[in-house]
C-alpha atoms as a PDB file:
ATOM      1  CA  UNK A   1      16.121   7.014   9.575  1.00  0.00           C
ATOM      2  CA  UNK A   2      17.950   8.772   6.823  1.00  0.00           C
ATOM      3  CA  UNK A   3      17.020   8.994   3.367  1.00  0.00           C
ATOM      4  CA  UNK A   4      18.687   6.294   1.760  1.00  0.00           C
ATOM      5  CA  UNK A   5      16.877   3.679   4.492  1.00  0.00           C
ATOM      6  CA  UNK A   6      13.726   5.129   4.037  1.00  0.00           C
ATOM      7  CA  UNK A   7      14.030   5.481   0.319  1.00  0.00           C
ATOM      8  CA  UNK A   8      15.028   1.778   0.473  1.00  0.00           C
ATOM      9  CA  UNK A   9      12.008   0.486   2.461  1.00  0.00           C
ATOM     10  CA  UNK A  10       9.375   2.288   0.352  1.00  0.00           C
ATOM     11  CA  UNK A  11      10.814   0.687  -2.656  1.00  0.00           C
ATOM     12  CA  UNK A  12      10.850  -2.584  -0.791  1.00  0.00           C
ATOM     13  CA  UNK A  13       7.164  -2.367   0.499  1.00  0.00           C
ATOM     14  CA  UNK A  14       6.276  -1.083  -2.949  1.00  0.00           C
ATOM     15  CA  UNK A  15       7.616  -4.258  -4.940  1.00  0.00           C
ATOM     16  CA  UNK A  16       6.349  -6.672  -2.430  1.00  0.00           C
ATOM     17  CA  UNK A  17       2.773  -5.735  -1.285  1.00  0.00           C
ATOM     18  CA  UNK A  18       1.985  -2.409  -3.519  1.00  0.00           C
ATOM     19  CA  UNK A  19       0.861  -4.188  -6.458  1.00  0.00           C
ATOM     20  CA  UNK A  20      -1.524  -6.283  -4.241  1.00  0.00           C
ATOM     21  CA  UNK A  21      -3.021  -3.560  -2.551  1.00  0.00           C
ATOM     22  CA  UNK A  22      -3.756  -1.787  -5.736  1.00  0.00           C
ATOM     23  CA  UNK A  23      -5.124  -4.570  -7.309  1.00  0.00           C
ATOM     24  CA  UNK A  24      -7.681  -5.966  -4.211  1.00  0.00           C
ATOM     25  CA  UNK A  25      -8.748  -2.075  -3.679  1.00  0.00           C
ATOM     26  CA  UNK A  26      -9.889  -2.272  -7.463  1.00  0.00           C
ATOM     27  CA  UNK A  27     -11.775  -4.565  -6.604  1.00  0.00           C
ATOM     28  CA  UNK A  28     -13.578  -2.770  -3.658  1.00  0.00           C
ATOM     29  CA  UNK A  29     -11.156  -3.983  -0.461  1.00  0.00           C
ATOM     30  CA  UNK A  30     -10.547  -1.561   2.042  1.00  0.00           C
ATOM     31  CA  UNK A  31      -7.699  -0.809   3.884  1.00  0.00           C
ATOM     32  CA  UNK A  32      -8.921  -2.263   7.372  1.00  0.00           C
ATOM     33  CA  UNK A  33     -10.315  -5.491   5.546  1.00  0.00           C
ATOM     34  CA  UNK A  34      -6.781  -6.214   3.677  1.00  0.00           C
ATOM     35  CA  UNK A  35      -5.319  -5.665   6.999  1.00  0.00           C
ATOM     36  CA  UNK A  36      -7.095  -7.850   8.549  1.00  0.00           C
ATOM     37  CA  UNK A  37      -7.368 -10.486   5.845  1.00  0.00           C
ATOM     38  CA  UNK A  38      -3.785 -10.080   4.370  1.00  0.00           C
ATOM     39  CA  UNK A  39      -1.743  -9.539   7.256  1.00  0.00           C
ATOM     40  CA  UNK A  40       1.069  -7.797   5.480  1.00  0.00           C
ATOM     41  CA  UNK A  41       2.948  -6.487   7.747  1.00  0.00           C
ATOM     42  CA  UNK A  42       2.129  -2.698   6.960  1.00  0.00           C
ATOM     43  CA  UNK A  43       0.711  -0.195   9.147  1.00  0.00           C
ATOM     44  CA  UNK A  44      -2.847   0.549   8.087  1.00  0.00           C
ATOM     45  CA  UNK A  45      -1.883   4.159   7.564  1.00  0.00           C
ATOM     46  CA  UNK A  46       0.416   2.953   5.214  1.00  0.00           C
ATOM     47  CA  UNK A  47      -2.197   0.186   3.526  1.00  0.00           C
ATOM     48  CA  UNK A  48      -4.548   3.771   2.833  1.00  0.00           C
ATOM     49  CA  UNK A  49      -1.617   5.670   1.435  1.00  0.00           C
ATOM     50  CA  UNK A  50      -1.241   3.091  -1.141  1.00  0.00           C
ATOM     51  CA  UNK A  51      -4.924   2.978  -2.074  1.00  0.00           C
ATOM     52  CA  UNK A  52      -5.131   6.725  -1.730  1.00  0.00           C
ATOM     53  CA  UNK A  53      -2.430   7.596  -4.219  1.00  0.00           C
ATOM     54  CA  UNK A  54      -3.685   4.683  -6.335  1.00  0.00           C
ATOM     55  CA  UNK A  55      -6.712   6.009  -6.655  1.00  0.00           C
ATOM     56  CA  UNK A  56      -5.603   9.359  -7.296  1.00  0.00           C
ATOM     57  CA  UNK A  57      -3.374   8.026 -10.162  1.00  0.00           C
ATOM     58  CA  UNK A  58      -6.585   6.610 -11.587  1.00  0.00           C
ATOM     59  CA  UNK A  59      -8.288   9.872 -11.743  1.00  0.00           C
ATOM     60  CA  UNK A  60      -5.895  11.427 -13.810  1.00  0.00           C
END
């Protein structure tokens, strides 16, 4: 995938599911149960790298 796809699809996921993700991990979801209660169809890796630099954001 080249740069221009991938940029494209991380902007994509990001407007369509980041915001979600963000806001059920603030209020204590994890990654496996937004998975599993969600669906979005995200890899779980993925789901955790959107909480993880969330909450890194947060602490700054």
């Amino acid at each position: 995938m080249g740069q221009f796809e991938e940029s494209l699809q991380n902007f994509t996921r990001e407007f369509a599911y980041g915001g979600a993700i963000r806001h059920l991990a603030d209020h204590g979801y994890t990654a496996e149960q937004i998975l599993k209660e969600y669906r979005y169809p995200l890899s779980l890796e993925t789901i955790r790298k959107i909480i993880d630099d969330h909450m890194k954001e947060k602490k700054d």
